[in-house]
C-alpha atoms as a PDB file:
ATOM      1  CA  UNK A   1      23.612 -35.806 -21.493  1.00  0.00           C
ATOM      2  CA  UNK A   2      22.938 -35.665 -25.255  1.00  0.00           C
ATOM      3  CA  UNK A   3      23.668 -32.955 -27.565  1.00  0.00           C
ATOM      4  CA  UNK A   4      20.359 -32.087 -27.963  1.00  0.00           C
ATOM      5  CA  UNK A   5      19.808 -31.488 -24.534  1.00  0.00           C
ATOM      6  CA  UNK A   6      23.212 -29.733 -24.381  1.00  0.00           C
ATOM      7  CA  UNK A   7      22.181 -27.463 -27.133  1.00  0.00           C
ATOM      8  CA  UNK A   8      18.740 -25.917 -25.667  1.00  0.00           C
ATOM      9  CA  UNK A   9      21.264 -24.390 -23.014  1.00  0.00           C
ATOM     10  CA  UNK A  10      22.663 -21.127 -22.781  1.00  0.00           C
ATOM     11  CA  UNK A  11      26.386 -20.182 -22.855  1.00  0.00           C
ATOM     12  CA  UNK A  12      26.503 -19.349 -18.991  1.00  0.00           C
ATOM     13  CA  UNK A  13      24.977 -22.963 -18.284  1.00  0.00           C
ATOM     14  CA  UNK A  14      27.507 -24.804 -20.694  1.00  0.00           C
ATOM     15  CA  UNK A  15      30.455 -22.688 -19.512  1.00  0.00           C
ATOM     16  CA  UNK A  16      29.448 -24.170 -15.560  1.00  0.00           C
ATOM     17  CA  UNK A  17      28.638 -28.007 -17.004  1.00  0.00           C
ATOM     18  CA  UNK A  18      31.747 -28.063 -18.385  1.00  0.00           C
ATOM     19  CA  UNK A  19      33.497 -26.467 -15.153  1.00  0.00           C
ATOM     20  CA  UNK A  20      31.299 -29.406 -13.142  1.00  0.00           C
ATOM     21  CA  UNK A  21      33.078 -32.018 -15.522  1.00  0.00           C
ATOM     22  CA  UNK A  22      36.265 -30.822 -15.314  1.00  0.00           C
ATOM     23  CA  UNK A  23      35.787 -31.156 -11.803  1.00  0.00           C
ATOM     24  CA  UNK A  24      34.270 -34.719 -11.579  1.00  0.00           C
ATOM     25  CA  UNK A  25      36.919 -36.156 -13.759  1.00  0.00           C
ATOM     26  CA  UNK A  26      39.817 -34.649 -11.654  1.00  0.00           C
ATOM     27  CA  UNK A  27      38.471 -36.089  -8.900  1.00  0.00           C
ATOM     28  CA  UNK A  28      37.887 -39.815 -10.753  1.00  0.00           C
ATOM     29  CA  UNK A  29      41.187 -39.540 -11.814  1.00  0.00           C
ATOM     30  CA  UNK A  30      42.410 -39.317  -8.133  1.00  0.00           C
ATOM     31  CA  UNK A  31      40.258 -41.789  -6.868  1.00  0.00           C
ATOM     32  CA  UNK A  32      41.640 -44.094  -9.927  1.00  0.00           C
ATOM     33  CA  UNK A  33      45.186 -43.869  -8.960  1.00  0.00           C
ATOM     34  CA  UNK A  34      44.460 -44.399  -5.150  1.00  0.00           C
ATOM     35  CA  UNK A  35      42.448 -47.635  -6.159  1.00  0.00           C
ATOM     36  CA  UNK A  36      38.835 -46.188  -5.064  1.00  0.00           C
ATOM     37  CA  UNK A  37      36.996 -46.215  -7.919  1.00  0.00           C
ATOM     38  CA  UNK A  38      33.943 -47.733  -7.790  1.00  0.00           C
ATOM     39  CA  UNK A  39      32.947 -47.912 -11.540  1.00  0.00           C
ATOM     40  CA  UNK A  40      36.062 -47.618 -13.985  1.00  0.00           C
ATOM     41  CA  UNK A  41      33.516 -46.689 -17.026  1.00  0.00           C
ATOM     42  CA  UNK A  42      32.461 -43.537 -15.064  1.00  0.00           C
ATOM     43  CA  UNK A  43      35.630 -42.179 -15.773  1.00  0.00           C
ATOM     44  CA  UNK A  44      35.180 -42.940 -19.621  1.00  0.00           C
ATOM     45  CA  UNK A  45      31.602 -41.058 -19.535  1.00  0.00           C
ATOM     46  CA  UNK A  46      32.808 -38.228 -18.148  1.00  0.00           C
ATOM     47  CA  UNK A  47      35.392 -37.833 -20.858  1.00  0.00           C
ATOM     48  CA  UNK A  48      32.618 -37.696 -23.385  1.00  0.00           C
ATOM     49  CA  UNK A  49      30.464 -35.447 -21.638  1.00  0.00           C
ATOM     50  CA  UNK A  50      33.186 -32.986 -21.492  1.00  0.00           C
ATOM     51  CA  UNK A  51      33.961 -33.448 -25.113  1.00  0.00           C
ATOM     52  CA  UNK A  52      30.039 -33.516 -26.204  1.00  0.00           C
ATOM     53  CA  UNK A  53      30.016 -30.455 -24.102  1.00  0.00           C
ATOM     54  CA  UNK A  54      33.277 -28.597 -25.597  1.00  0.00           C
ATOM     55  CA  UNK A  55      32.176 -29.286 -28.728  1.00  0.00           C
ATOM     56  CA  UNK A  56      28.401 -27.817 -28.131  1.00  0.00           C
ATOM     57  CA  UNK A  57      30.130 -24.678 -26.589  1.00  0.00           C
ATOM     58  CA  UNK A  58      32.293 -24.258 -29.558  1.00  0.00           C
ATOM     59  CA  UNK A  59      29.294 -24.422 -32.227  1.00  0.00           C
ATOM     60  CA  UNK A  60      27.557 -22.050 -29.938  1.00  0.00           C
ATOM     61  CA  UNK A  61      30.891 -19.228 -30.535  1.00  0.00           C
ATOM     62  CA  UNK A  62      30.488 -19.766 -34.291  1.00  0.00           C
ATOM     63  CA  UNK A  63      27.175 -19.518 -34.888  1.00  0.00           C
ATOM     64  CA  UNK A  64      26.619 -22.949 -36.143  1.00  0.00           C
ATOM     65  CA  UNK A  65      22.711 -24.573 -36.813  1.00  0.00           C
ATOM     66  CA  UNK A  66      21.804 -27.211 -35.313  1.00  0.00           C
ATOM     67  CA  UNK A  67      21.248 -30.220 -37.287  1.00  0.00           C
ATOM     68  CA  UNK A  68      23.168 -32.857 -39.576  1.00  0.00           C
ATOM     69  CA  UNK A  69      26.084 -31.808 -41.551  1.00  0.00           C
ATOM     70  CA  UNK A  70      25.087 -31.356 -45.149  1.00  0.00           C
ATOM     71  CA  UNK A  71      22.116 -31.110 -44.622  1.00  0.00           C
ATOM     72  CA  UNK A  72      19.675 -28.669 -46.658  1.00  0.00           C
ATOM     73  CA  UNK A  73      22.648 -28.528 -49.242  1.00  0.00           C
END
């Protein structure tokens, strides 16, 4: 999902996407170590998304624009 996308949420929604991820990666992390994983690079994906996500959730608490940084400066 891109940040943009991510951003047009509201807190309750990227509070539960990032609950979701938490939960998906957990679970490719035990299929990784019991040699059931299917696509290796999922794993890597999900990692960002949960970042991206973090991230999104953390401008959201301090008020931050979106946009580019220095921009309109």
């Amino acid at each position: 999902m891109k940040a943009h996308e991510l951003r047009s949420m509201n807190r309750d929604e990227l509070e539960e996407r990032v609950r979701e991820l938490r939960q998906e990666l957990f679970n490719l992390r035990f299929r990784g170590t019991t040699q059931q994983l299917d696509n290796p690079l999922r794993m890597r994906i999900a990692r960002r998304d949960l970042a991206r996500t973090i991230t999104v959730l953390r401008e959201f608490d301090l008020g931050l624009e979106a946009g580019t940084p220095g921009e309109g400066s």
